[in-house]
Protein backbone atom coordinates (compact mmCIF):
# COMPACT_ATOMS: atom_id res chain seq x y z
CA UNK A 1 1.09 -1.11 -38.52
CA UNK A 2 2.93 2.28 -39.40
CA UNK A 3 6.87 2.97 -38.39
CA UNK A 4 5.50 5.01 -34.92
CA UNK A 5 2.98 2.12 -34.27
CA UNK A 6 5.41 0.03 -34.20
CA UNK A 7 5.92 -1.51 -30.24
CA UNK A 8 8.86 -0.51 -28.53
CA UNK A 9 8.66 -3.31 -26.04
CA UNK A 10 7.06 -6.85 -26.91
CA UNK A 11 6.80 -9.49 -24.50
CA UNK A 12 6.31 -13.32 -25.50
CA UNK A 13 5.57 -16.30 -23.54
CA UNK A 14 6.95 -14.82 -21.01
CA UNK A 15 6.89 -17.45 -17.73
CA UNK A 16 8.22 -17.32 -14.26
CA UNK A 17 8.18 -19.88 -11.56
CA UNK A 18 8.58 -20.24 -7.94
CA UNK A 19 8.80 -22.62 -5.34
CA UNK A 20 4.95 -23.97 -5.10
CA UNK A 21 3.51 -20.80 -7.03
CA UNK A 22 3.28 -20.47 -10.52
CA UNK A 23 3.32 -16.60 -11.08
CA UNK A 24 4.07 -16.25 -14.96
CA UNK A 25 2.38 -18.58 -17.63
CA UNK A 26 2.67 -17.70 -21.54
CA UNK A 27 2.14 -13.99 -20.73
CA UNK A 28 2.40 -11.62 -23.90
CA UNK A 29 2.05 -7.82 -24.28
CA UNK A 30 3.85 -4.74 -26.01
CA UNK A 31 3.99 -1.24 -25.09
CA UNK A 32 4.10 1.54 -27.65
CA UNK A 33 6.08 4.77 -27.39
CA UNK A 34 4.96 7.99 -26.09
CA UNK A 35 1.45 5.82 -24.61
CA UNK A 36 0.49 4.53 -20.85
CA UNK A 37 -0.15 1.56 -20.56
CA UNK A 38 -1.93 0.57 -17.48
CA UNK A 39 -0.98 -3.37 -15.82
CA UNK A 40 -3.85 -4.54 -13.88
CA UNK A 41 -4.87 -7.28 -11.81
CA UNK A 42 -5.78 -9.02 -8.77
CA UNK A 43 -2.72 -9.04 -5.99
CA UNK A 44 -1.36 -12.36 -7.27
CA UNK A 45 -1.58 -12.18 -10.81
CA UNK A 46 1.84 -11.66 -11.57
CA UNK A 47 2.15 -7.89 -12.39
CA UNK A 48 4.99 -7.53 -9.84
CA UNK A 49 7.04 -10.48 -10.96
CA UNK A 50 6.25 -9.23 -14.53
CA UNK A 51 7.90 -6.11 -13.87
CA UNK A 52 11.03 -7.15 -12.04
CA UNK A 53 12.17 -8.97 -15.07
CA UNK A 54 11.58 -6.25 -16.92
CA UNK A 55 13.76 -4.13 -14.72
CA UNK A 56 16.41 -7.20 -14.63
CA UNK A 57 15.60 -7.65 -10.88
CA UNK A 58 14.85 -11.34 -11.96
CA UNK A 59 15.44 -13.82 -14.69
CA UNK A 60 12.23 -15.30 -16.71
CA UNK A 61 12.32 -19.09 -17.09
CA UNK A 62 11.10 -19.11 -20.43
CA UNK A 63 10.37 -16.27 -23.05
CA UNK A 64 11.63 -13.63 -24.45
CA UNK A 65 11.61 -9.35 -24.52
CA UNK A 66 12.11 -7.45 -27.67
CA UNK A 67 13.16 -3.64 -27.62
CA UNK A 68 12.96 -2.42 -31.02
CA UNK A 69 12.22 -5.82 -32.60
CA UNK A 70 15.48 -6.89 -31.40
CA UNK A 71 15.80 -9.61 -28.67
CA UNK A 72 17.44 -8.41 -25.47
CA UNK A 73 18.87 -9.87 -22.46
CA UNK A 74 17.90 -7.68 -19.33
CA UNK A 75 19.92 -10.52 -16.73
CA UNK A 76 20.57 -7.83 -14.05
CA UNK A 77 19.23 -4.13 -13.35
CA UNK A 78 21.93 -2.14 -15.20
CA UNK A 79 21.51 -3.78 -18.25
CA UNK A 80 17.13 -2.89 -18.30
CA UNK A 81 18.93 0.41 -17.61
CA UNK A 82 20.80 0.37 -20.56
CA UNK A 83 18.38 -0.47 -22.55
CA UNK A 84 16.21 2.57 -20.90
CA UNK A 85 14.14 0.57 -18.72
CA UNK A 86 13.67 1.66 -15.35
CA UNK A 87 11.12 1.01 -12.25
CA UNK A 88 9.76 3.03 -9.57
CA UNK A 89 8.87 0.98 -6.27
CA UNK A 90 5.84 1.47 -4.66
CA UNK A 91 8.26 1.97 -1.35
CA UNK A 92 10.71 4.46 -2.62
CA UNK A 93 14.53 3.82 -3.27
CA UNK A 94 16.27 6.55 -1.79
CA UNK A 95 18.74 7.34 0.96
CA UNK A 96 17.00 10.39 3.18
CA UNK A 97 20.55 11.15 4.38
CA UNK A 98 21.79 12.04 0.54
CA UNK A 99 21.00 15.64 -1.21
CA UNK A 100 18.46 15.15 -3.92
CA UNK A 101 21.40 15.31 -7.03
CA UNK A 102 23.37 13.11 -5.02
CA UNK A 103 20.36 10.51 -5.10
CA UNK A 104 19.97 11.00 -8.91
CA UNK A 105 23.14 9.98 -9.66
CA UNK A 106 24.08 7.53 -6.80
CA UNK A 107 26.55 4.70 -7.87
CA UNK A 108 26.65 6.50 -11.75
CA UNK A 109 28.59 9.93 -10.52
CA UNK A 110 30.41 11.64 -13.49
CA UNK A 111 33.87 12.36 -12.48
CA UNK A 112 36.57 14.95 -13.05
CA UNK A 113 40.31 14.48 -12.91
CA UNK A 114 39.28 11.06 -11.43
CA UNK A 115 37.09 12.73 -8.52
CA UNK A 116 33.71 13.32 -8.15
CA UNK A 117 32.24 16.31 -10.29
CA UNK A 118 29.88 17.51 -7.98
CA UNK A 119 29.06 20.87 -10.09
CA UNK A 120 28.12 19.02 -13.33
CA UNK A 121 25.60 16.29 -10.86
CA UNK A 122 24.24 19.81 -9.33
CA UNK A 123 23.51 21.33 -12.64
CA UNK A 124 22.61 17.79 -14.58
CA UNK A 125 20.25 17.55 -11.76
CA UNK A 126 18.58 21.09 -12.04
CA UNK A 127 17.62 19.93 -15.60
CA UNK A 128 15.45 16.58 -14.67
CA UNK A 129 13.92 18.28 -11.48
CA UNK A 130 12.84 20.98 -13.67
CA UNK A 131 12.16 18.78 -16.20
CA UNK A 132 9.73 16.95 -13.76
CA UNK A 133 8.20 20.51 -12.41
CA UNK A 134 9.63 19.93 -8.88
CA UNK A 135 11.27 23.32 -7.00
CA UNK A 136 13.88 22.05 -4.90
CA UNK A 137 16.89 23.16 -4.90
CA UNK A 138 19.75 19.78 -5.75
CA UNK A 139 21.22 20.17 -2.37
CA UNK A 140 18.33 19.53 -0.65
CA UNK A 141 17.94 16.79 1.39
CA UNK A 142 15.86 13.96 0.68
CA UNK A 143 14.67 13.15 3.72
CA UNK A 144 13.48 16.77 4.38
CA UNK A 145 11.21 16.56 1.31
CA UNK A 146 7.47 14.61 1.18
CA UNK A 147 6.40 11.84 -0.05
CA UNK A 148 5.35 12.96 -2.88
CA UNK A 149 8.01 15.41 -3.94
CA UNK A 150 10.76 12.34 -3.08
CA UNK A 151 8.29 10.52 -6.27
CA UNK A 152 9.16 13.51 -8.17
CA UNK A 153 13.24 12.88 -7.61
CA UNK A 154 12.44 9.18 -8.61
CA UNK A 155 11.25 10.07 -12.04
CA UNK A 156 14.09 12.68 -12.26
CA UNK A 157 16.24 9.91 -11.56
CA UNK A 158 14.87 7.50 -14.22
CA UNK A 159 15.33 10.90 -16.86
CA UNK A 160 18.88 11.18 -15.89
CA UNK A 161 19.21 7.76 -17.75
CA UNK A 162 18.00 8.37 -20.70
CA UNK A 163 14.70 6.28 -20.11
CA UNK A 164 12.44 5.40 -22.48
CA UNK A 165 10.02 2.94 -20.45
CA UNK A 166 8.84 3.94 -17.45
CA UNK A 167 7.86 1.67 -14.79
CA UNK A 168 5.40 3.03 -12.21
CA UNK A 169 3.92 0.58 -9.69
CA UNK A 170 1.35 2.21 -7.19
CA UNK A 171 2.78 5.65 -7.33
CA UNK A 172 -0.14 7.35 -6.05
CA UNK A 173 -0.54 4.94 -2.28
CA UNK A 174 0.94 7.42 -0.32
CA UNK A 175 0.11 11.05 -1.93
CA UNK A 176 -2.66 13.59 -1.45
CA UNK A 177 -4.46 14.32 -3.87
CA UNK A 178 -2.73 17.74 -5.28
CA UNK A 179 0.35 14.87 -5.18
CA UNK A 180 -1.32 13.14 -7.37
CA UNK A 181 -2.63 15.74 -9.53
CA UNK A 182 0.75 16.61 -10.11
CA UNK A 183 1.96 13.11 -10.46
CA UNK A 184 -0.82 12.84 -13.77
CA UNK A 185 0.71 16.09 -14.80
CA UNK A 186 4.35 15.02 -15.41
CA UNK A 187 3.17 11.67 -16.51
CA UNK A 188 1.25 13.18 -19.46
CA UNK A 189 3.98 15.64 -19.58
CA UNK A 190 6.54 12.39 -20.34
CA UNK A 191 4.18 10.45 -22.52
CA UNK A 192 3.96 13.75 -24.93
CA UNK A 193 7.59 13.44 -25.04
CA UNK A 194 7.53 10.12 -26.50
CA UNK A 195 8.53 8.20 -22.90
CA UNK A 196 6.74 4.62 -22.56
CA UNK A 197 4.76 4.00 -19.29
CA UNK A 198 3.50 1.20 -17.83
CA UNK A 199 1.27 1.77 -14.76
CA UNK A 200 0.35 -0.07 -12.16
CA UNK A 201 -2.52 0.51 -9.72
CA UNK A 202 -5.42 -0.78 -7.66
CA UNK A 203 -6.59 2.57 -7.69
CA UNK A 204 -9.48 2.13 -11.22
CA UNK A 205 -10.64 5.67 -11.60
CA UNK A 206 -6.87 6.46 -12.11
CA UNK A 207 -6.56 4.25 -14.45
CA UNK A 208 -9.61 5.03 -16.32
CA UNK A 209 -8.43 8.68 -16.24
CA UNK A 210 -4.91 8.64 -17.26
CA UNK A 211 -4.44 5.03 -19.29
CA UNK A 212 -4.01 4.92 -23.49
CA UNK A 213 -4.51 1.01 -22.95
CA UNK A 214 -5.13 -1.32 -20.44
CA UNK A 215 -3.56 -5.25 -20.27
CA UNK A 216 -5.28 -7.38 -17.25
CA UNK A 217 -3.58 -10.02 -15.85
CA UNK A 218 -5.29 -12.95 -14.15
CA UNK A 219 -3.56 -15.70 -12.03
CA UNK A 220 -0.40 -15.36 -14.03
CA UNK A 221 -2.11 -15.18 -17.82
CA UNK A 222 -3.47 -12.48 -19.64
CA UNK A 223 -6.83 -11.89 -18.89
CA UNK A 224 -7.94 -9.22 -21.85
CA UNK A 225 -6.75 -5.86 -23.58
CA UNK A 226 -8.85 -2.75 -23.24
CA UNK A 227 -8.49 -0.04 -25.64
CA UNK A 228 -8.79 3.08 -24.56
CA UNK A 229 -12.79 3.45 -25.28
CA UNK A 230 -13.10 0.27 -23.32
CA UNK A 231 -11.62 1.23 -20.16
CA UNK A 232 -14.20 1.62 -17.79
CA UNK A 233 -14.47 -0.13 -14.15
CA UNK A 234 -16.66 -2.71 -14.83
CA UNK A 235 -14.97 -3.83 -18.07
CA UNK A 236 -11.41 -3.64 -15.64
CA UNK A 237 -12.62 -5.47 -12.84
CA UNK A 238 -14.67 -8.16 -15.00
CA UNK A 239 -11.53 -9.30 -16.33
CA UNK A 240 -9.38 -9.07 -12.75
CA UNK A 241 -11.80 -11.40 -10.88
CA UNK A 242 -13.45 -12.96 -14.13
CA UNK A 243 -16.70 -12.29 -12.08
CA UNK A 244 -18.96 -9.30 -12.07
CA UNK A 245 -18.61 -7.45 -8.63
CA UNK A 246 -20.60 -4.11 -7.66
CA UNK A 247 -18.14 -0.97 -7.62
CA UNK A 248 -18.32 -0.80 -3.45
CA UNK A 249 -19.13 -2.88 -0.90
CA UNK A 250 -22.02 -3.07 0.94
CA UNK A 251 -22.49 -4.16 4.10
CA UNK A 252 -24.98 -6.69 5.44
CA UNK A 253 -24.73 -5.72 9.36
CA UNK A 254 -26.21 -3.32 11.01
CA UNK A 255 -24.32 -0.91 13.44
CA UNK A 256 -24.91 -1.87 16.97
CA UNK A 257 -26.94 -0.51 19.81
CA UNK A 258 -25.03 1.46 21.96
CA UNK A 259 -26.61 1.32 25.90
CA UNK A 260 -25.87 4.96 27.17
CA UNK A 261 -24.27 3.27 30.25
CA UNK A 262 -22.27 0.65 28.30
CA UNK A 263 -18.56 0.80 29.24
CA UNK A 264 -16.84 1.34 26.16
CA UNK A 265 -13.87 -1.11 25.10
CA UNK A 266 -11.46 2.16 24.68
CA UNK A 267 -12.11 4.79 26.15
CA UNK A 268 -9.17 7.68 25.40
CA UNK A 269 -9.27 11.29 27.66
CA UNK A 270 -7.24 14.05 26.52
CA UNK A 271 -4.53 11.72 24.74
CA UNK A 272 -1.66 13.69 23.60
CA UNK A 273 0.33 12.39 20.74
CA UNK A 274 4.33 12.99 20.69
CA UNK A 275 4.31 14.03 17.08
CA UNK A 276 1.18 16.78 17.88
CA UNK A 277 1.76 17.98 21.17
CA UNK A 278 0.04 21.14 21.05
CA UNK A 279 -3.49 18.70 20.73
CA UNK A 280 -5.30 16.71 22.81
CA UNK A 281 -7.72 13.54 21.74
CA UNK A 282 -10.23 12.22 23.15
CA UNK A 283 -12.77 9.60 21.88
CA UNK A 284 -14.48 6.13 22.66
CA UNK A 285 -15.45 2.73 20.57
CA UNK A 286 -17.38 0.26 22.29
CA UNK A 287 -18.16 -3.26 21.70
CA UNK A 288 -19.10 -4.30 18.04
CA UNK A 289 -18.37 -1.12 16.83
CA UNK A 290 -16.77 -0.65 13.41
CA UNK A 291 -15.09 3.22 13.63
CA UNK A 292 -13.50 4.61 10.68
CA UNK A 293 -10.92 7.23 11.26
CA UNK A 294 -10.68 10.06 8.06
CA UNK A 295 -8.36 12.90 7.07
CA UNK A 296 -5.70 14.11 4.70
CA UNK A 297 -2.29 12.76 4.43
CA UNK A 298 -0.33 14.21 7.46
CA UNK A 299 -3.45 14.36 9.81
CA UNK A 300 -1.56 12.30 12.46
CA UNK A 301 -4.18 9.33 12.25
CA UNK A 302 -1.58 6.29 12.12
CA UNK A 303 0.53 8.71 14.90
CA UNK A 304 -2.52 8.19 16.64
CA UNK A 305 -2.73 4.70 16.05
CA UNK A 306 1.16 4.09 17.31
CA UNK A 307 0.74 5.64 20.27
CA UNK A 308 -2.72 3.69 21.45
CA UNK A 309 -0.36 0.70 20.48
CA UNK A 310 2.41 2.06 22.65
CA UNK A 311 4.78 1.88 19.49
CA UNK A 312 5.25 5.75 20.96
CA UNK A 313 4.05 6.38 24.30
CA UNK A 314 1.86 9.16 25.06
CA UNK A 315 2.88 12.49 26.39
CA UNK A 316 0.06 12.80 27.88
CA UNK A 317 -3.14 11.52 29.20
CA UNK A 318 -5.61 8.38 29.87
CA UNK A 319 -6.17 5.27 28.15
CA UNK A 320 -9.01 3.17 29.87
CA UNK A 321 -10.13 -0.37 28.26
CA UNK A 322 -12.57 -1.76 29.39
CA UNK A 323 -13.45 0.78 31.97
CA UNK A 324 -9.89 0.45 33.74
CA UNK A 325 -7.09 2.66 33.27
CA UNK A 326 -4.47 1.17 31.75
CA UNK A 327 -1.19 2.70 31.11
CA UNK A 328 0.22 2.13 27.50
CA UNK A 329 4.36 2.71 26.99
CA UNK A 330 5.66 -0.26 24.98
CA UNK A 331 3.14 -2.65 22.66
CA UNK A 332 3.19 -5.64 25.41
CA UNK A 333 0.83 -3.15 27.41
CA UNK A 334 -1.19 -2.63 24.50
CA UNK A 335 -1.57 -6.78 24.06
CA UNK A 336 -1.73 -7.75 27.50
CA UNK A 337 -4.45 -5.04 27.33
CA UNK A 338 -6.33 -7.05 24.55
CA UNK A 339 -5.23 -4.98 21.77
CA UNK A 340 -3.78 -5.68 18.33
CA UNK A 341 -2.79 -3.56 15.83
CA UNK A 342 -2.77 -4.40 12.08
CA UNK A 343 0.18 -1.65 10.82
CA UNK A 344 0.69 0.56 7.38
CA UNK A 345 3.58 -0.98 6.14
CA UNK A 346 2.73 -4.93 6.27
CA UNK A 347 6.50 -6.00 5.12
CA UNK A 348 8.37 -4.04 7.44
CA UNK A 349 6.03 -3.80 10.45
CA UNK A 350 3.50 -6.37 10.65
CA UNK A 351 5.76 -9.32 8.90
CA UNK A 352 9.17 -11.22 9.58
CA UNK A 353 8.91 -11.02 5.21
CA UNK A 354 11.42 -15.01 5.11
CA UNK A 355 9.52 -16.33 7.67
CA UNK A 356 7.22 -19.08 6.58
CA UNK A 357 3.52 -18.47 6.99
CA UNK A 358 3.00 -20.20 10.24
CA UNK A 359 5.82 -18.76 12.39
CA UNK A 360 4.69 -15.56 11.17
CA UNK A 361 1.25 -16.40 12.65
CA UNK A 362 2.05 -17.29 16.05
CA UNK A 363 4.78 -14.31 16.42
CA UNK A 364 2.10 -12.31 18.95
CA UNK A 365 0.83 -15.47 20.63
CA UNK A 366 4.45 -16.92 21.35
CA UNK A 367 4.80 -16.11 24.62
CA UNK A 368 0.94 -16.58 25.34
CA UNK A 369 0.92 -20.26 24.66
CA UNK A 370 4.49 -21.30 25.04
CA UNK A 371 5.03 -24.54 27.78
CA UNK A 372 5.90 -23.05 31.26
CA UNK A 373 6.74 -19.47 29.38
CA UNK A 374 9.59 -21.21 27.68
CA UNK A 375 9.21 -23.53 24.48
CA UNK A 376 6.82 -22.79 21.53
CA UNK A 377 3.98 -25.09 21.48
CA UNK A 378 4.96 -26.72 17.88
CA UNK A 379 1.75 -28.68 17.64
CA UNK A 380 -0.67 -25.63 18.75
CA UNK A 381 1.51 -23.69 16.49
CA UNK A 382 0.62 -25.84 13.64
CA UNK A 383 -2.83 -26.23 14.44
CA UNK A 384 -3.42 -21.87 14.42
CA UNK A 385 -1.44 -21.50 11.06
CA UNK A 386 -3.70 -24.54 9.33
CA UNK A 387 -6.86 -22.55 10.77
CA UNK A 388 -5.83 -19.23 9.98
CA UNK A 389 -4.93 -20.33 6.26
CA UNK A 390 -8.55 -21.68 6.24
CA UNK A 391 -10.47 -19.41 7.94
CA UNK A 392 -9.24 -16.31 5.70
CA UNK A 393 -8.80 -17.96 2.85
CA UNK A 394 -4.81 -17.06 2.61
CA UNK A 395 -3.36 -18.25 -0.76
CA UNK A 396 -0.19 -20.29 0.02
CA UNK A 397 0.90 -24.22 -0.97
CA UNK A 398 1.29 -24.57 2.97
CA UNK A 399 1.99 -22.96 5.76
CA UNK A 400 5.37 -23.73 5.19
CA UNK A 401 6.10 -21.18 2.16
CA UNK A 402 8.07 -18.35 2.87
CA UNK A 403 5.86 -14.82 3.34
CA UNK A 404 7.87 -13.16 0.51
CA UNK A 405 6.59 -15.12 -2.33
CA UNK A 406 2.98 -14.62 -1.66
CA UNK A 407 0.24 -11.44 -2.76
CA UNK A 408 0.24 -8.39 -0.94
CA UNK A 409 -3.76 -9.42 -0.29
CA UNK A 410 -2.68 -12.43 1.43
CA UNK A 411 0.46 -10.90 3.02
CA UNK A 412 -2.08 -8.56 5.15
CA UNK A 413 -4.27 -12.17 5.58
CA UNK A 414 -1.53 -13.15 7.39
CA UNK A 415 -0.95 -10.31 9.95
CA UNK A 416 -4.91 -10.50 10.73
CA UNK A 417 -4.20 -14.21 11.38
CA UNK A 418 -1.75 -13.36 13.45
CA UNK A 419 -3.62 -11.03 15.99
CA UNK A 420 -6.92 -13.08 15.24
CA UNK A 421 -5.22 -15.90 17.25
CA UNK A 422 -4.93 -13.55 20.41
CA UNK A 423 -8.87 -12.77 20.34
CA UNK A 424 -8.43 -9.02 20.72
CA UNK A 425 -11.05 -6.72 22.42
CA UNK A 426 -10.08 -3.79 20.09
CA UNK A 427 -8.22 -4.64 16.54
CA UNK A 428 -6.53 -1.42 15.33
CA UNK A 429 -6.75 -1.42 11.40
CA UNK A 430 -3.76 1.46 9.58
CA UNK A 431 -4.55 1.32 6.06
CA UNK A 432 -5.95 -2.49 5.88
CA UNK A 433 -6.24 -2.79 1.91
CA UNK A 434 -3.85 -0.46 0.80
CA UNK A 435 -1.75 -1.98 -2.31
CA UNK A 436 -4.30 -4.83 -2.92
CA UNK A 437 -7.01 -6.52 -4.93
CA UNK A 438 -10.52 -5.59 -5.03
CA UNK A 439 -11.29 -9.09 -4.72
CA UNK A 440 -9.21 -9.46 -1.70
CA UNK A 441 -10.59 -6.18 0.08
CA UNK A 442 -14.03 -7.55 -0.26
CA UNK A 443 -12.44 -10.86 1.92
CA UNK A 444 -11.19 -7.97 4.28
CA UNK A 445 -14.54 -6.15 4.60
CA UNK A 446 -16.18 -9.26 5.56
CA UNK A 447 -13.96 -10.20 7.71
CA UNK A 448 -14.03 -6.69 9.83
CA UNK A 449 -17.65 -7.28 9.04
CA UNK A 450 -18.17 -10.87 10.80
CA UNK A 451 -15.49 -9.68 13.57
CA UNK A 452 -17.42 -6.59 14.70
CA UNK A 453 -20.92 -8.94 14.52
CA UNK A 454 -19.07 -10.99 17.44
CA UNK A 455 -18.25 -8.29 19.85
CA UNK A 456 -14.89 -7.28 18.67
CA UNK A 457 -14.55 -3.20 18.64
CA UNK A 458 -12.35 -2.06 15.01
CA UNK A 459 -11.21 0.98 14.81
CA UNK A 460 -9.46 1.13 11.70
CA UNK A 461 -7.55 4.51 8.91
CA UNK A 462 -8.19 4.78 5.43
CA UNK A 463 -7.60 7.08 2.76
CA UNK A 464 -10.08 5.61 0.41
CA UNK A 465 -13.01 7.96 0.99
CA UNK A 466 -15.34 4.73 -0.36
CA UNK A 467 -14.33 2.20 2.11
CA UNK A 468 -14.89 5.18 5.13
CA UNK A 469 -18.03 5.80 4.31
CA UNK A 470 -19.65 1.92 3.36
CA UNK A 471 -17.78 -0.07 6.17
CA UNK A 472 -18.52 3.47 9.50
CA UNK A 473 -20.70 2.87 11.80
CA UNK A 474 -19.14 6.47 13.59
CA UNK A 475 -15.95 8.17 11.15
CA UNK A 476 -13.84 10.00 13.29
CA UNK A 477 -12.17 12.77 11.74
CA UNK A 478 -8.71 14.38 11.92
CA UNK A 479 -6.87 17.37 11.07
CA UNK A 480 -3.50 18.54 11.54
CA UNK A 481 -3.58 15.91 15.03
CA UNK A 482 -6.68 17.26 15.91
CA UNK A 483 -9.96 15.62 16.28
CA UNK A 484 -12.17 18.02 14.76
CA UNK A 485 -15.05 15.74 15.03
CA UNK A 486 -16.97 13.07 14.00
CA UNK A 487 -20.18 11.62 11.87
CA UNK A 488 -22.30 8.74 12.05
CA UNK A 489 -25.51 7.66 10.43
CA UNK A 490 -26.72 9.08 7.78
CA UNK A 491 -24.62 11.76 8.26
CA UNK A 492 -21.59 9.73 7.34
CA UNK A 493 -20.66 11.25 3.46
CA UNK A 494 -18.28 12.64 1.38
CA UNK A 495 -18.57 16.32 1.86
CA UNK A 496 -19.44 16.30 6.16
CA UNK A 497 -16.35 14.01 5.91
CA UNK A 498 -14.16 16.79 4.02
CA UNK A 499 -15.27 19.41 5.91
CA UNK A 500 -13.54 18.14 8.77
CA UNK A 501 -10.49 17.05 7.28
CA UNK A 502 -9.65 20.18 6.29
CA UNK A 503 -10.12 21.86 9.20
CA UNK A 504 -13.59 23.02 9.34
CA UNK A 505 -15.43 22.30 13.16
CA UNK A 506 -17.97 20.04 13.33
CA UNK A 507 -21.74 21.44 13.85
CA UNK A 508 -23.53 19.44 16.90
């Protein structure tokens, strides 16, 4: 091994324990400068505990992390930072309310005559932000910007300390795709410069596209090393599940036959959503029906989704289910209407995140199956968190552990369970696998699969062009907050699918 071969980071024997889950065991890897390394692995194999103690966020149990060859202590976040280690968050650290250079250089503020120097954080700031190829002026607030230019101050943020790894977990989950064009632009752009990153993503054609190296991890071990003319899916997701699976799911079903005077479950007239007033929606889904719903980030589809929930009320129009209107404002409507809605952001939407697993699943049903309206039914409780953990398979020592510690995959288990318990007419899917496992979307598909075979109506949102097309009976389509149509059949591909999310009508 030659002086720039030489690893930058090592890890060895790294393990990590938790109350009834074992997330770390022996695992070893190094990272070499000025290279990507990619981190893969089912949800549940340890990549996000692996990189929290990297970042210092929390302590191995046994192990140890070399930086240089040296041995280093990283026992809380500013010391990973002084040894130029830093971590982006799949949900974004920042404060909206704060300018951009204000954000960059929050808590570490050079000062003047004991005050804060605002000029030098302005023009320190203009460097990184330029550095990372984003426009914006420093005064400009955060919350004003997207998604994917607040990434951008993120990785500004990690150059204004001097980093030298670069920890990325699911950076692309929330960007379009010139966002993440962009993204793989100042990523190569940081590598050249001889910055370490390790990547982490569900997302395998990034991977294969943009990784030097790939390190798999499987139930807490490492599962393999790919060099970089071995990355390819199969080789990746061989290792992940130790199984081969086929690159997308297929279904086994067959779409249902719609009677031309079947009431529909949800049937929505001229529905207009607070956030796109200027359009009006209207659409049905009837019984067994599996709908995907397609566009480009910002096309109002989870707006959409909110307001059928009654998370926000309509401005305007009619909601019928089951062929009687029924007036949505608040999401007790919505589930004394039969509805349940499975949201974007599982952790701070569809969880209580330290609640155990089985108050979690009986939050919706509380009220439903309380004594007299009053006091929870602990035994019925008991028995609906024992069946949900078998009947999808959820990951946990009991139903006792506490949501936090388990995958993201079994995480969104839970939320199903919870709605799965009120027997829904219509389940309302935002994003269902975003952020996990292959393996675990599969255990999703099925499941929306084996619901929709019983009479349940799904209408579910997806970015992942894939899971649209092999899981549609109908794809509706939106643009800017307007339905500009929809496909079905065989008509249900990539390009019809496009052409509508960008704006182009839909030919009848």
């Amino acid at each position: 091994m030659t002086e720039t071969q030489r690893p930058l980071l090592e890890v060895q024997g790294l393990c990590k324990q938790f109350p009834g889950v074992r997330a770390l065991h022996q695992v070893n890897f190094d990272v070499i400068p000025g290279e990507v390394l990619a981190l893969v692995g089912e949800n549940g194999a340890g990549k996000s505990t692996l990189m929290k103690i990297l970042a210092g966020v929390q302590p191995p149990d046994e192990g140890q992390i070399l930086i240089d060859g040296q041995p280093v202590s990283l026992a809380n976040v500013n010391q990973a930072m002084d040894q130029g280690i830093a971590l982006i968050h799949q949900e974004l650290n920042l404060a909206g309310n704060l300018s951009v250079a204000a954000n960059i250089y929050l808590g570490r503020e050079p000062k003047r005559f004991g005050l804060i120097d605002s000029r030098a954080i302005r023009s320190a700031s203009a460097q990184h932000l330029q550095a990372v190829g984003l426009q914006v002026s420093p005064d400009t607030l955060v919350g004003d910007l997207s998604i994917g230019r607040q990434q951008m101050v993120e990785i500004a943020k990690a150059l204004s300390i001097d980093t030298r790894i670069l920890i990325m977990d699911e950076p692309t989950s929330s960007l379009s795709q010139g966002e993440v064009e962009r993204l793989f632009d100042v990523v190569r752009s940081l590598r050249d410069r001889g910055v370490s990153i390790i990547y982490i993503s569900h997302r395998l054609a990034e991977i294969e596209e943009l990784a030097d190296r790939v390190a798999v991890l499987r139930d807490g071990e490492n599962a393999g090393l790919l060099e970089k003319d071995q990355i390819t899916h199969d080789a990746m997701v061989s290792r992940m599940v130790g199984r081969d699976v086929s690159r997308f799911y297929q279904r086994t079903s067959t779409p249902p036959t719609i009677d031309s005077d079947a009431t529909p479950i949800l049937k929505v007239t001229d529905l207009v959503v607070p956030d796109h007033p200027q359009h009006k929606v209207s659409f049905e889904i009837h019984a067994g029906e599996i709908v995907g719903m397609a566009g480009l980030v910002g096309a109002g589809r989870t707006e959409l989704l909110r307001c059928l929930f009654g998370v926000t009320p309509p401005v305007d129009g009619d909601i019928q289910i089951d062929g009687t209107y029924t007036p949505i404002h608040h999401p007790i409507d919505a589930i004394k209407a039969g509805l349940g809605l499975v949201p974007e952001d599982r952790k701070e939407q569809g969880l209580v995140i330290d609640f155990a697993v089985e108050p979690n699943v009986s939050l919706a049903s509380l009220k439903a199956h309380a004594w007299l309206g009053i006091w929870i039914d602990r035994q019925r409780e008991q028995v609906e968190a024992a069946e949900g953990i078998k009947d999808l398979r959820i990951k946990t020592p009991s139903a006792d552990q506490i949501v936090r510690y388990l995958s993201g995959g079994n995480q969104q288990k839970v939320v199903l369970s919870k709605w799965l318990v009120m027997n829904p007419k219509l389940l309302l899917l935002d994003e269902p696998t975003r952020g996990i496992d292959i393996g675990a979307k599969e255990e999703i598909y099925r499941l929306m699969e084996s619901l929709a075979e019983s009479g349940m109506a799904i209408l579910f949102v997806s970015s992942e062009m894939e899971e649209v097309i092999s899981l549609s009976d109908r794809v509706l389509v939106m643009h800017e907050g307007h339905l500009t149509g929809q496909v079905s059949g065989g008509d249900i591909n990539e390009a019809s699918i496009m052409n509508l999310a960008t704006g182009i009508q839909a030919v009848s």
